[in-house]
Structures are given as structure tokens and as C-alpha cells.
PDB file of N, CA and C in Angstrom:
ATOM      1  N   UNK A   1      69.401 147.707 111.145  1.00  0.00           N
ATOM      2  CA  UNK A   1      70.545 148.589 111.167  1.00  0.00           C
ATOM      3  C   UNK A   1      71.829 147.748 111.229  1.00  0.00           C
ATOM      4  N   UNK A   2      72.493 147.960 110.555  1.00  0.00           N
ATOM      5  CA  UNK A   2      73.850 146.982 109.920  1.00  0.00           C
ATOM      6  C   UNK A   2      75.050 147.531 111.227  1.00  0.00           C
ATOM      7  N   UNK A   3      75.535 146.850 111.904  1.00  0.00           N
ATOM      8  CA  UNK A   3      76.626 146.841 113.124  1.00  0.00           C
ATOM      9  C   UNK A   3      77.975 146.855 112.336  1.00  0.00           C
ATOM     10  N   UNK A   4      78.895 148.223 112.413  1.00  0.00           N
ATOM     11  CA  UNK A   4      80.073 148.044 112.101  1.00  0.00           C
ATOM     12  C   UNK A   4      81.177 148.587 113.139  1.00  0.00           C
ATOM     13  N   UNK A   5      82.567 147.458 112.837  1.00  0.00           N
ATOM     14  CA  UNK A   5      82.995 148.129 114.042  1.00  0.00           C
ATOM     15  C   UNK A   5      83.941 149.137 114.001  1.00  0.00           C
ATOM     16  N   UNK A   6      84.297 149.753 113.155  1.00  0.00           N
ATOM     17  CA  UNK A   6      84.569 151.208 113.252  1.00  0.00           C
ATOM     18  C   UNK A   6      83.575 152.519 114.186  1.00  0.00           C
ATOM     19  N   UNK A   7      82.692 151.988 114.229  1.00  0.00           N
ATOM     20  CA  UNK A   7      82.134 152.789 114.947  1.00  0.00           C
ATOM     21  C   UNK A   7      81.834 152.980 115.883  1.00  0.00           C
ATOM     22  N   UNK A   8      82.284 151.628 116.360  1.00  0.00           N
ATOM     23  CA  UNK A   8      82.685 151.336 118.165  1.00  0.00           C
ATOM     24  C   UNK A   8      83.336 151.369 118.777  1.00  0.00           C
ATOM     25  N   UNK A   9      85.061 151.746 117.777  1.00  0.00           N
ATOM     26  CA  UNK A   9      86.329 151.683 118.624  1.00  0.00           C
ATOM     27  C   UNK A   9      87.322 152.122 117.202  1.00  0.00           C
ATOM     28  N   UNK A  10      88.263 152.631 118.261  1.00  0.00           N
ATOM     29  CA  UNK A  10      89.486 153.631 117.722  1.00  0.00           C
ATOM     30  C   UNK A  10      89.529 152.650 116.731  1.00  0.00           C
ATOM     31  N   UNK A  11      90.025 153.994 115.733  1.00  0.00           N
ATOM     32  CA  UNK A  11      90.735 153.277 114.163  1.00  0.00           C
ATOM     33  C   UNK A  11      92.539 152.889 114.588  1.00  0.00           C
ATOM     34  N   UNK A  12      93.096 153.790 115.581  1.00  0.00           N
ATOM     35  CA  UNK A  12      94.534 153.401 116.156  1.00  0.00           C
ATOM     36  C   UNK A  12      94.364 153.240 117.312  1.00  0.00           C
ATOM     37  N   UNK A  13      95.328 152.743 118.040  1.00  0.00           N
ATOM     38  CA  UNK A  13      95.680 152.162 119.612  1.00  0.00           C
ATOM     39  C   UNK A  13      97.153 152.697 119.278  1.00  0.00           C
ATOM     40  N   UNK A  14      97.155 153.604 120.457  1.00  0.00           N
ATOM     41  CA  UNK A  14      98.890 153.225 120.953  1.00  0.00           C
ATOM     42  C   UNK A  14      99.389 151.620 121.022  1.00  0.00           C
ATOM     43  N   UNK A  15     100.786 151.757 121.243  1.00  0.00           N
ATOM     44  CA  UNK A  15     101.061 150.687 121.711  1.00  0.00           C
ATOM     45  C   UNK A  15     101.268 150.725 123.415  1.00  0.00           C
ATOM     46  N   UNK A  16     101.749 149.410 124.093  1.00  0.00           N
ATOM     47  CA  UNK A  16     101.681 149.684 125.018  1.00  0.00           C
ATOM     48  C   UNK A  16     102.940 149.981 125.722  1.00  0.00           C
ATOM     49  N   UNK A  17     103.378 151.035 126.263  1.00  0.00           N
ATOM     50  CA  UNK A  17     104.367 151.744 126.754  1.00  0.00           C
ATOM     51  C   UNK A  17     105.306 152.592 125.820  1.00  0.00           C
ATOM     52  N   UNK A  18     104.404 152.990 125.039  1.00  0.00           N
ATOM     53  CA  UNK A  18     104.898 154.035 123.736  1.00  0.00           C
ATOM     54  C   UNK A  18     103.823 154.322 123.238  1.00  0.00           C
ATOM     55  N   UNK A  19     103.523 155.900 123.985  1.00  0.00           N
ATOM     56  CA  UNK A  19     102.357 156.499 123.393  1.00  0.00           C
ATOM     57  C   UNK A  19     102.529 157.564 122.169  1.00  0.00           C
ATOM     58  N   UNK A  20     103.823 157.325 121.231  1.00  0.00           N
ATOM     59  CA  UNK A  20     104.380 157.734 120.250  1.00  0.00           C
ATOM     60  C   UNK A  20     103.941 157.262 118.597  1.00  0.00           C
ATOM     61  N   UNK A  21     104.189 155.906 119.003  1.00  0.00           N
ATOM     62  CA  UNK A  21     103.254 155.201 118.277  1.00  0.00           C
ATOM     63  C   UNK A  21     102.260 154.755 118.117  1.00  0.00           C
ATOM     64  N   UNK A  22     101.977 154.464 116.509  1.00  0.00           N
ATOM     65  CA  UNK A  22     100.310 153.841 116.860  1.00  0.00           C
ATOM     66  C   UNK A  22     100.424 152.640 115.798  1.00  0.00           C
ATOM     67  N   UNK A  23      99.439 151.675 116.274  1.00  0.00           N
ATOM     68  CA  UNK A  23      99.578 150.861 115.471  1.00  0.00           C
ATOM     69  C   UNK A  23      98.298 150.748 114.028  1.00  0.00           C
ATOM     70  N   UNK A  24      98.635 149.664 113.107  1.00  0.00           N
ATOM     71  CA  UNK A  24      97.470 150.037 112.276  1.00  0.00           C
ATOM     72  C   UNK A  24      96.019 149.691 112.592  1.00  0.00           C
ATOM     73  N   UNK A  25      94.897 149.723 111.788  1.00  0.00           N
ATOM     74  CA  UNK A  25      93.944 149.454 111.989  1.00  0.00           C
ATOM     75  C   UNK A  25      93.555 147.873 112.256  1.00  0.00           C
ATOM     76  N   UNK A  26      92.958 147.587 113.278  1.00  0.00           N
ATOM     77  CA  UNK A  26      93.152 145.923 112.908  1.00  0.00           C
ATOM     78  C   UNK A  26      92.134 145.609 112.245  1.00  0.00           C
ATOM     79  N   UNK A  27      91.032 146.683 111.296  1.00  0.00           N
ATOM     80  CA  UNK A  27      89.822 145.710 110.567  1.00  0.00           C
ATOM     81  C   UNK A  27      90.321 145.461 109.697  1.00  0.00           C
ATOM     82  N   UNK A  28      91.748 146.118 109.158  1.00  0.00           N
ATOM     83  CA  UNK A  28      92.651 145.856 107.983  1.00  0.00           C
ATOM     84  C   UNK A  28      93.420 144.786 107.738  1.00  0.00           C
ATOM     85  N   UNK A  29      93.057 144.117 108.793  1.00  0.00           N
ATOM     86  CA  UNK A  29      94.026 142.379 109.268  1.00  0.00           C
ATOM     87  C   UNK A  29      93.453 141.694 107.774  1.00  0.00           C
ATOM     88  N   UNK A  30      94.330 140.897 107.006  1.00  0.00           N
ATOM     89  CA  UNK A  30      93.774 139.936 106.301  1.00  0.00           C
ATOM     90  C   UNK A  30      92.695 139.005 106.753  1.00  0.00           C
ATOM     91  N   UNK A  31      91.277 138.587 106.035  1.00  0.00           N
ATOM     92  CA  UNK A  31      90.202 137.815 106.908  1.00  0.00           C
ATOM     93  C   UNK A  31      91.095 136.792 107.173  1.00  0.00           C
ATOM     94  N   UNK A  32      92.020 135.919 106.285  1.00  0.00           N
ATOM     95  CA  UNK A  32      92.685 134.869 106.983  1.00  0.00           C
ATOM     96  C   UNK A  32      93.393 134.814 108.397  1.00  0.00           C
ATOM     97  N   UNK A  33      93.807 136.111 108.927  1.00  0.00           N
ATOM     98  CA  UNK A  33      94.135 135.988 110.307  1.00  0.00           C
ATOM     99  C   UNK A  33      93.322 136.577 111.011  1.00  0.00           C
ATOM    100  N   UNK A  34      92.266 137.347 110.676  1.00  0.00           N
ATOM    101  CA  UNK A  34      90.905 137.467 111.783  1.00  0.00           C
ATOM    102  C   UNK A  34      90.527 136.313 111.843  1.00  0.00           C
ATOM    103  N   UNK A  35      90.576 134.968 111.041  1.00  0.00           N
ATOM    104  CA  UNK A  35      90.251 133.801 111.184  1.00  0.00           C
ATOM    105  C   UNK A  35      90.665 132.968 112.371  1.00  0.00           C
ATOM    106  N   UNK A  36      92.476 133.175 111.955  1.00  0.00           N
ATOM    107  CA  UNK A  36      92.925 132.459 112.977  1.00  0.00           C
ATOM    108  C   UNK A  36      92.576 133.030 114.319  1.00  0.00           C
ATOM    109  N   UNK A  37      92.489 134.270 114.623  1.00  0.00           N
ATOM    110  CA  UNK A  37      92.409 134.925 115.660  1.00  0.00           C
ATOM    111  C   UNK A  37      91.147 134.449 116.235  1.00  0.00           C
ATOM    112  N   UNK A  38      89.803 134.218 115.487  1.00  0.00           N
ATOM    113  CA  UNK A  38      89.213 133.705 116.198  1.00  0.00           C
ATOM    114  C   UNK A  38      88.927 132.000 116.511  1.00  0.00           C
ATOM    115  N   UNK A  39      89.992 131.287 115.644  1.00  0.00           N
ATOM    116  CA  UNK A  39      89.765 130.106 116.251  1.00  0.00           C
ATOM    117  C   UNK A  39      90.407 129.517 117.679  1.00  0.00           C
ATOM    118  N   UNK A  40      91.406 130.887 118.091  1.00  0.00           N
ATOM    119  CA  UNK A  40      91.646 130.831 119.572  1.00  0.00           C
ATOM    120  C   UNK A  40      90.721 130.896 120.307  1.00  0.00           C
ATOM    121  N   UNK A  41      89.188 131.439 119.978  1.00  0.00           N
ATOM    122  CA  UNK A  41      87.972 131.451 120.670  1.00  0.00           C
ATOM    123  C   UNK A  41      87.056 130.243 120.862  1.00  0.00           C
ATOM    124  N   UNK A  42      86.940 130.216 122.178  1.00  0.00           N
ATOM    125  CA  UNK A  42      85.719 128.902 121.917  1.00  0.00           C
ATOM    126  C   UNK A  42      84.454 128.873 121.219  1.00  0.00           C
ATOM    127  N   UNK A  43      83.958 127.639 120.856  1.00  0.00           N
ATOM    128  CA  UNK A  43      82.374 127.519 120.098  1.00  0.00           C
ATOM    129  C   UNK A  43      81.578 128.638 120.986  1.00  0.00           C
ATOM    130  N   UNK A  44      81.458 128.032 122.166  1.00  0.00           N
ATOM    131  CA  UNK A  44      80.018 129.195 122.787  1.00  0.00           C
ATOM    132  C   UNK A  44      80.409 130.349 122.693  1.00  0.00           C
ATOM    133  N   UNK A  45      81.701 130.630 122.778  1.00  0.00           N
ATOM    134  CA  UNK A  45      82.608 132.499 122.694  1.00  0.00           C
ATOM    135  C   UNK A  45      81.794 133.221 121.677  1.00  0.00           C
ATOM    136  N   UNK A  46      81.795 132.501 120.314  1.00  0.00           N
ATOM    137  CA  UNK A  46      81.755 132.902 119.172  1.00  0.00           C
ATOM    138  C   UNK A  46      80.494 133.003 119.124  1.00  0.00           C
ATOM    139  N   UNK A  47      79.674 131.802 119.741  1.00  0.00           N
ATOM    140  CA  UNK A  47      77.988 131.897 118.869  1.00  0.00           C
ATOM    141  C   UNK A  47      77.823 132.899 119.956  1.00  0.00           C
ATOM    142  N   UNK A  48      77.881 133.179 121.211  1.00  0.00           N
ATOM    143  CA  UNK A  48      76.918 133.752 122.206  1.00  0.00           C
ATOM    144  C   UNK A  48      77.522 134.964 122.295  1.00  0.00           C
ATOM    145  N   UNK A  49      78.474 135.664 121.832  1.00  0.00           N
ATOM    146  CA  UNK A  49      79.252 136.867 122.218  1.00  0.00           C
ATOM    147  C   UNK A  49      80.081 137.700 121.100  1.00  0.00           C
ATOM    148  N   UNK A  50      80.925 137.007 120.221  1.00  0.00           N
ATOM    149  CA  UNK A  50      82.002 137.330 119.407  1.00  0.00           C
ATOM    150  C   UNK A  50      81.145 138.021 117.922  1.00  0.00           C
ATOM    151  N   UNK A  51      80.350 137.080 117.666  1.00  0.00           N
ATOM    152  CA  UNK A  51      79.570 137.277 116.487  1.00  0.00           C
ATOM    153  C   UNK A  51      78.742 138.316 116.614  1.00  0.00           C
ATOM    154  N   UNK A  52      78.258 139.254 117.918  1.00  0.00           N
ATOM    155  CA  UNK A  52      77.420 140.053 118.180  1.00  0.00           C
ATOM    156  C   UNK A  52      78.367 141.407 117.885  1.00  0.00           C
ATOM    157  N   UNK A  53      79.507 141.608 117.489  1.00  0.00           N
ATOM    158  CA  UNK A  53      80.229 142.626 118.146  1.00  0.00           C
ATOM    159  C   UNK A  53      79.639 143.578 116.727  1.00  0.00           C
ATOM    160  N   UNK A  54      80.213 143.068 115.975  1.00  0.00           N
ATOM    161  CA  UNK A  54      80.255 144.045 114.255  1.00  0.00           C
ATOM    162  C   UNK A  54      79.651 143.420 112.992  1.00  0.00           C
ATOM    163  N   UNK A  55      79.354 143.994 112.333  1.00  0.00           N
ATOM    164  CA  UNK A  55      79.292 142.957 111.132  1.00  0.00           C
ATOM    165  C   UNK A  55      80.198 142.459 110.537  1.00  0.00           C
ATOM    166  N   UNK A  56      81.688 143.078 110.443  1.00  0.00           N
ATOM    167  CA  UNK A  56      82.842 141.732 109.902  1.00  0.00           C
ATOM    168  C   UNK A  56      83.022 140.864 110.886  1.00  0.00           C
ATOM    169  N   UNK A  57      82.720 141.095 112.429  1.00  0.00           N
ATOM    170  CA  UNK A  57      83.228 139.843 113.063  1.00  0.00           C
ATOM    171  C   UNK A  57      81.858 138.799 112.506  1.00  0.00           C
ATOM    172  N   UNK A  58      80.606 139.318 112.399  1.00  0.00           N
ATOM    173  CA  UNK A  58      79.888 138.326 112.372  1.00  0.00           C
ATOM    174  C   UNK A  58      79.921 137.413 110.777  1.00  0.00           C
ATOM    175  N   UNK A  59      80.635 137.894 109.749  1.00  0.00           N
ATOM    176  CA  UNK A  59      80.898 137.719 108.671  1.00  0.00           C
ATOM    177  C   UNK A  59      82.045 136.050 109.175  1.00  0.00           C
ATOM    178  N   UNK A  60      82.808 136.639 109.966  1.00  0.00           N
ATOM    179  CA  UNK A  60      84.248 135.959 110.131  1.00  0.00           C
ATOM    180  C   UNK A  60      83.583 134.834 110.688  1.00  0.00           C
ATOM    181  N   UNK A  61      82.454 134.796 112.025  1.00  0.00           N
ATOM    182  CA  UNK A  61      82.059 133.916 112.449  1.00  0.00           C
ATOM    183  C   UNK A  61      81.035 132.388 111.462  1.00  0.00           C
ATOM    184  N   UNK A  62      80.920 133.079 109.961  1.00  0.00           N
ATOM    185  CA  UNK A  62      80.405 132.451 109.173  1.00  0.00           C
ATOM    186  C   UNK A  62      81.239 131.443 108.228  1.00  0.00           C
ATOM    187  N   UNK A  63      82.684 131.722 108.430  1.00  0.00           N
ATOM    188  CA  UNK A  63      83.472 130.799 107.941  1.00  0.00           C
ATOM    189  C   UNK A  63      83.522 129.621 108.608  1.00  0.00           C
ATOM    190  N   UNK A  64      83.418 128.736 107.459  1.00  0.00           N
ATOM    191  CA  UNK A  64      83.313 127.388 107.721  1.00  0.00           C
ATOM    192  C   UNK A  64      84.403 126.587 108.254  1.00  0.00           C
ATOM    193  N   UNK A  65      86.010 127.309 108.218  1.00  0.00           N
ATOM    194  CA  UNK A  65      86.867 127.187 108.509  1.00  0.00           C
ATOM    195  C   UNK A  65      87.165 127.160 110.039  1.00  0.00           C
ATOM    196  N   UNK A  66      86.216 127.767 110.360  1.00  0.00           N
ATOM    197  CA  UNK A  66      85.909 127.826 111.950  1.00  0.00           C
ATOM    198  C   UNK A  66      85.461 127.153 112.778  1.00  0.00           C
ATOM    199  N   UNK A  67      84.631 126.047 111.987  1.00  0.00           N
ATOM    200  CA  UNK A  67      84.091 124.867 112.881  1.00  0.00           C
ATOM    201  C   UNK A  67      84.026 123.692 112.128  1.00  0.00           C
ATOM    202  N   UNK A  68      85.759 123.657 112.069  1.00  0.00           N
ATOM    203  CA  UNK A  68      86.400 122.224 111.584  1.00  0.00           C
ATOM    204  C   UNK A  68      86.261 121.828 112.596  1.00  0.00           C
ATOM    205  N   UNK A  69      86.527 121.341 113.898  1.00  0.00           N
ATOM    206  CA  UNK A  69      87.228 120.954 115.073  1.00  0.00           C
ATOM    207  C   UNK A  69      86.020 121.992 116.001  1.00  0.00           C
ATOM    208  N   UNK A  70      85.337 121.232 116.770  1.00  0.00           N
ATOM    209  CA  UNK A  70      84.194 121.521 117.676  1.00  0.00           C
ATOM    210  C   UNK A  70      84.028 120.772 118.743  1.00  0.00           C
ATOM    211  N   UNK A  71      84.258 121.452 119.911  1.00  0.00           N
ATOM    212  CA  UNK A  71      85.085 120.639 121.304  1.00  0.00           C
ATOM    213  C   UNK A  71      84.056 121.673 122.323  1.00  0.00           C
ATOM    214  N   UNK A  72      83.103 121.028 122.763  1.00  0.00           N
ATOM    215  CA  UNK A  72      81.776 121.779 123.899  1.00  0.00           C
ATOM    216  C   UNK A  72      82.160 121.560 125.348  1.00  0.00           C
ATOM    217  N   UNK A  73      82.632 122.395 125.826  1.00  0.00           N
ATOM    218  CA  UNK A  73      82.304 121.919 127.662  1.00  0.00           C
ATOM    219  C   UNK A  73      80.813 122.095 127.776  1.00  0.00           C
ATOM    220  N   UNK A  74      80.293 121.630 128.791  1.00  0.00           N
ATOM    221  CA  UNK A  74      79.022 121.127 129.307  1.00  0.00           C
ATOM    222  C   UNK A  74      78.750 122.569 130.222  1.00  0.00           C
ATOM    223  N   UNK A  75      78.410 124.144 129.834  1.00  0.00           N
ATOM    224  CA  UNK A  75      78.115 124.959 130.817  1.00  0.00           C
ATOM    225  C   UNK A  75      76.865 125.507 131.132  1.00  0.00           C
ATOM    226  N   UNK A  76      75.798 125.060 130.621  1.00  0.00           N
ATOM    227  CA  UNK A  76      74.582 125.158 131.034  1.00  0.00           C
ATOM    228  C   UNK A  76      73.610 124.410 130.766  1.00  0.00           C
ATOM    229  N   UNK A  77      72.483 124.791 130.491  1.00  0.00           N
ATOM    230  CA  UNK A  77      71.296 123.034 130.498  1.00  0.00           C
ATOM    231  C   UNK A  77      71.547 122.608 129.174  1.00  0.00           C
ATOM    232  N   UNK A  78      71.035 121.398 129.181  1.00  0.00           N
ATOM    233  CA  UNK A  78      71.492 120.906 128.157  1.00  0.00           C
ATOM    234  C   UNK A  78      70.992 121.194 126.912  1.00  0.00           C
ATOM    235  N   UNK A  79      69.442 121.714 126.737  1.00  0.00           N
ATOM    236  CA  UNK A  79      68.834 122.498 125.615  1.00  0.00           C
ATOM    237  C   UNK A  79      69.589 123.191 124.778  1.00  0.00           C
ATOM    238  N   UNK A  80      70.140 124.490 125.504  1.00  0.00           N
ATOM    239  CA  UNK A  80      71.112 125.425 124.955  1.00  0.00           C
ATOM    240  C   UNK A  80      72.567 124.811 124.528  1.00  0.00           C
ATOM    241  N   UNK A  81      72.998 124.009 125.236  1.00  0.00           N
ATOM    242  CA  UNK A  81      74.310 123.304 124.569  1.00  0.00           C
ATOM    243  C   UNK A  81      74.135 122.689 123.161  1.00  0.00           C
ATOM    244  N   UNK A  82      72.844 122.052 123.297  1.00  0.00           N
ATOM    245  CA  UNK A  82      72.420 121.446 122.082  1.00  0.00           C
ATOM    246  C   UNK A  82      72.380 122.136 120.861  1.00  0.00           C
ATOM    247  N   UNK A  83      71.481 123.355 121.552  1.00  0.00           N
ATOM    248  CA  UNK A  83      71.299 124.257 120.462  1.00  0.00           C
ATOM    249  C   UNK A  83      72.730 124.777 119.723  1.00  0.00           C
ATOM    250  N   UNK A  84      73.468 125.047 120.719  1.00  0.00           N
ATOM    251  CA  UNK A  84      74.864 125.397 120.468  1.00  0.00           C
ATOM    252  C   UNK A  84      75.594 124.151 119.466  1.00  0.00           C
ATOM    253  N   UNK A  85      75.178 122.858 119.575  1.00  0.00           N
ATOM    254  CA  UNK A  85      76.518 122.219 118.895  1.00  0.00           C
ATOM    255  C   UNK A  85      75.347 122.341 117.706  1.00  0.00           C
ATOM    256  N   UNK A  86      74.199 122.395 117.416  1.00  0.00           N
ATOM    257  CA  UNK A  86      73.866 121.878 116.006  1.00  0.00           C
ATOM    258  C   UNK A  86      74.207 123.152 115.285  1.00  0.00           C
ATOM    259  N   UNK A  87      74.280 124.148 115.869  1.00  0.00           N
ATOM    260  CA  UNK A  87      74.545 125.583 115.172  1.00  0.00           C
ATOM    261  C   UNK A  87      76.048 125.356 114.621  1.00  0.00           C
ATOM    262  N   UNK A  88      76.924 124.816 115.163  1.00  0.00           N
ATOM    263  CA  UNK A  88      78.341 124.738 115.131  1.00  0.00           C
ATOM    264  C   UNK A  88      78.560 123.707 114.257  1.00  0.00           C
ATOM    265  N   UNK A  89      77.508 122.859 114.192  1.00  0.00           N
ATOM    266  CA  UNK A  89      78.248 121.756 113.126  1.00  0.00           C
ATOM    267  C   UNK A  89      77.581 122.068 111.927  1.00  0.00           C
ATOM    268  N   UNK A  90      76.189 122.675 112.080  1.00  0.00           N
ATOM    269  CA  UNK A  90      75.077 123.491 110.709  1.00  0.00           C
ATOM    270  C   UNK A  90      76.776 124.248 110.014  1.00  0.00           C
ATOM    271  N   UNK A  91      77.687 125.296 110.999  1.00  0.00           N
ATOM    272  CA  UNK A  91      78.334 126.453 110.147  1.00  0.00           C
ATOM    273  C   UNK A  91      79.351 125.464 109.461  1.00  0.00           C
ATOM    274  N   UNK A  92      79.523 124.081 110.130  1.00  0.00           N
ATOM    275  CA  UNK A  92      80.653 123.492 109.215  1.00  0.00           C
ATOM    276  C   UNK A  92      80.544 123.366 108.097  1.00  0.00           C
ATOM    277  N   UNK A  93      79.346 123.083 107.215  1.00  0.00           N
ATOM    278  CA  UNK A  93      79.557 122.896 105.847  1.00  0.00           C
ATOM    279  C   UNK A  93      79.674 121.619 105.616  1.00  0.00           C
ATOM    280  N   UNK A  94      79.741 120.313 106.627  1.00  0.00           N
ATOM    281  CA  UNK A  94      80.356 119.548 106.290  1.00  0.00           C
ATOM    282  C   UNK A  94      82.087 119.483 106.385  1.00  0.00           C
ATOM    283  N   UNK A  95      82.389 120.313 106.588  1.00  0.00           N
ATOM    284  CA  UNK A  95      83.906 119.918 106.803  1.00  0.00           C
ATOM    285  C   UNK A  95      84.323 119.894 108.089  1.00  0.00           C
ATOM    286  N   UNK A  96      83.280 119.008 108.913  1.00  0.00           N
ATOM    287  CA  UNK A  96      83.743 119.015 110.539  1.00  0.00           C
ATOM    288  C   UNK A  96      84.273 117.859 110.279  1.00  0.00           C
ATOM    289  N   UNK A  97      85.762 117.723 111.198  1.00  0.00           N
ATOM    290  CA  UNK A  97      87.088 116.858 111.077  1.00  0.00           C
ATOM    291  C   UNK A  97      86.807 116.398 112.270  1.00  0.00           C
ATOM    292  N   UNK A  98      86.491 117.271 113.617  1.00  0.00           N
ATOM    293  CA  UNK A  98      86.335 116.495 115.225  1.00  0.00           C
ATOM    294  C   UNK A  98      85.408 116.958 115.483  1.00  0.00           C
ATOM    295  N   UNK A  99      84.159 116.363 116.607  1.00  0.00           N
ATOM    296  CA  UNK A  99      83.204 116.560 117.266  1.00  0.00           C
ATOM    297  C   UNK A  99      83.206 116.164 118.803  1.00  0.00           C
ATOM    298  N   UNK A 100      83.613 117.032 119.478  1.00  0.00           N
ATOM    299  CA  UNK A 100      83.451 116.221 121.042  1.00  0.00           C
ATOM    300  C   UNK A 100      82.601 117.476 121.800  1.00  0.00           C
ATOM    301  N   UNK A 101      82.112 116.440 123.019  1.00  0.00           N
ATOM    302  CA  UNK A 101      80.903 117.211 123.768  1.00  0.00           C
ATOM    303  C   UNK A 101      81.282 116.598 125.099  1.00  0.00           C
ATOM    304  N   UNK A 102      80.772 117.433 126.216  1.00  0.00           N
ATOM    305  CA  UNK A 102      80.871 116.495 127.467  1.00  0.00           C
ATOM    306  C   UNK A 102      79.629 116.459 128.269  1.00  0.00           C
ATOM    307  N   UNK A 103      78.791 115.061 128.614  1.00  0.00           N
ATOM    308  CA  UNK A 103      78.127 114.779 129.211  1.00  0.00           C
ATOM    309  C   UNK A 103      76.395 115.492 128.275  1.00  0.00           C
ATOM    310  N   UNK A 104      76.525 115.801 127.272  1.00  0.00           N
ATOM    311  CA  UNK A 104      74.879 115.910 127.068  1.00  0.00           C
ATOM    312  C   UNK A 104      74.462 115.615 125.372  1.00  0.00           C
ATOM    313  N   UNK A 105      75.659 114.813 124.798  1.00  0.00           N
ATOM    314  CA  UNK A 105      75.248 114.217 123.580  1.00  0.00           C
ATOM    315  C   UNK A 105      74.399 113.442 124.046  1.00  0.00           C
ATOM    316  N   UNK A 106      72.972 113.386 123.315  1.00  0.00           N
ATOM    317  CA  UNK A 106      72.268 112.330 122.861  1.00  0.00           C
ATOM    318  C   UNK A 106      71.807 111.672 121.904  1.00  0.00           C
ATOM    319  N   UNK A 107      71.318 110.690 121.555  1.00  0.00           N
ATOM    320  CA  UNK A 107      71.522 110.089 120.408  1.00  0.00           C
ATOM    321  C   UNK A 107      71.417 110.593 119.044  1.00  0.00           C
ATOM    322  N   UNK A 108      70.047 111.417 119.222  1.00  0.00           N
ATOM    323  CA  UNK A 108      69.761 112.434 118.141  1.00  0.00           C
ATOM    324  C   UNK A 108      70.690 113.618 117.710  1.00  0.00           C
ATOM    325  N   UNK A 109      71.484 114.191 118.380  1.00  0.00           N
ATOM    326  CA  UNK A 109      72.371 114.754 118.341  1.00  0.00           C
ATOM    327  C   UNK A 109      73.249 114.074 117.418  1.00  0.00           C
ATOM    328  N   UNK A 110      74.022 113.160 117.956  1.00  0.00           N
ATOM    329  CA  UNK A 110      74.917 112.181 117.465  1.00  0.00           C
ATOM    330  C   UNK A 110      74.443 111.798 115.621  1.00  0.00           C
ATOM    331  N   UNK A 111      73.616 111.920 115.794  1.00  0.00           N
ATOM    332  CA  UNK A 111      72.956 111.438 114.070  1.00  0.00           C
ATOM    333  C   UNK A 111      72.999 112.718 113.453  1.00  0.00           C
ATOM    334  N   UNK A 112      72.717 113.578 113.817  1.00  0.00           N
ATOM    335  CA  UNK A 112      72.494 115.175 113.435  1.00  0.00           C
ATOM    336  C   UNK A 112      73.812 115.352 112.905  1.00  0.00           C
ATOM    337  N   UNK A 113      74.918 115.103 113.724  1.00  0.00           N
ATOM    338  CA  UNK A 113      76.334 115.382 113.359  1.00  0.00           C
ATOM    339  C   UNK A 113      76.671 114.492 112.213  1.00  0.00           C
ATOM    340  N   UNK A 114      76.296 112.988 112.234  1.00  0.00           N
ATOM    341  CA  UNK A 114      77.208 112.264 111.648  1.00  0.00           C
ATOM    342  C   UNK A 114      76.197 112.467 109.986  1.00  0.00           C
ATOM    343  N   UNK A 115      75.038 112.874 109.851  1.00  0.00           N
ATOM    344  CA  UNK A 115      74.556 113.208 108.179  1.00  0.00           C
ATOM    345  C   UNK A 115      75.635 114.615 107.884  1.00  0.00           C
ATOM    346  N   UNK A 116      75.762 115.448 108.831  1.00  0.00           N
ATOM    347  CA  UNK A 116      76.283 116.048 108.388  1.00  0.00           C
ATOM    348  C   UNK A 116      77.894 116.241 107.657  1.00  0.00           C
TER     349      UNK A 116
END
């Protein structure tokens, strides 16, 4: 069953302190600034949470544009982090520009990134 998010939340929002107006739809945002919008999100944001919401967010989360620059804090065992950066550097495409991790790169890792 295909997840969309119109069907999870208002097509308008007031604004806030003017319940006169409404603003537009935001699935109508150009993908280029649902883009930017989510590269204010962190790597784990996106794989473990963001990408679950709808099917355009999970569309958005497939741009490769998104995991130029891949920067991991260290928040749970290290398995799952792992799992987390190879997923993140797999969506780059190759066009990962930075790679940093804290405390659970290991070597294999490190090679994983740099064929890519």
C-alpha cells in the first residue's frame, strides 16, 4: 500500500496568528526546496524517520543530492551506525564530497566509502 501525504495532513495551515489566512500546500514546494529542506535534517533523521512519513518524502530521501556531505554522531551500537553510513554513502551515487564519523569507523568501512 503506497504512503501519501495528503492523506495524513491538511492540504492548508493557517498561519500563525492569522487564522484568516491560509497558506499553500507545501507538497506543491518545488522538489528542489523539499531538498533543501531536508538537508537541514540529519543522516539518521532521514534514514530512521523522515523517509517513513509519505511517499514523496521517501522519493526526496532518494536524491543523491542529499548525501553529498555525510557527518554521523556516534548514537547507538556500532552495527546500526554502520549500517547507517553504508546506506548514506550507497544513496550518494558517488558524489560524496565529505565523509566523517565519530568513534566507530573501521577499516572496512573506510574502504567501503573510498570505492565508492
Amino acid at each position: 500500500m503506497a504512503r501519501t501525504c495528503d492523506s495524513k495532513v491538511s492540504k492548508t495551515w493557517p498561519l500563525v496568528g492569522d487564522s484568516s489566512k491560509e497558506v499553500k500546500d507545501w507538497l506543491e514546494l518545488p522538489p528542489e526546496i523539499m531538498t533543501m529542506i531536508f538537508q537541514k535534517l540529519g543522516v539518521v533523521d532521514i534514514l530512521l524517520s523522515s523517509q517513513w512519513v509519505c511517499t514523496a518524502w521517501e522519493q526526496i530521501s532518494l536524491e543523491p543530492e542529499l548525501w553529498r556531505s555525510v557527518h554521523l554522531p556516534r548514537r547507538w551500537d556500532l552495527f546500526c551506525m554502520e549500517k547507517i553510513a553504508r546506506e548514506a554513502v550507497y544513496r550518494s551515487r558517488g558524489g560524496l564530497d565529505e565523509f566523517s564519523v565519530e568513534e566507530f569507523a573501521t577499516d572496512e568501512l573506510l574502504r567501503f566509502v573510498s570505492f565508492r
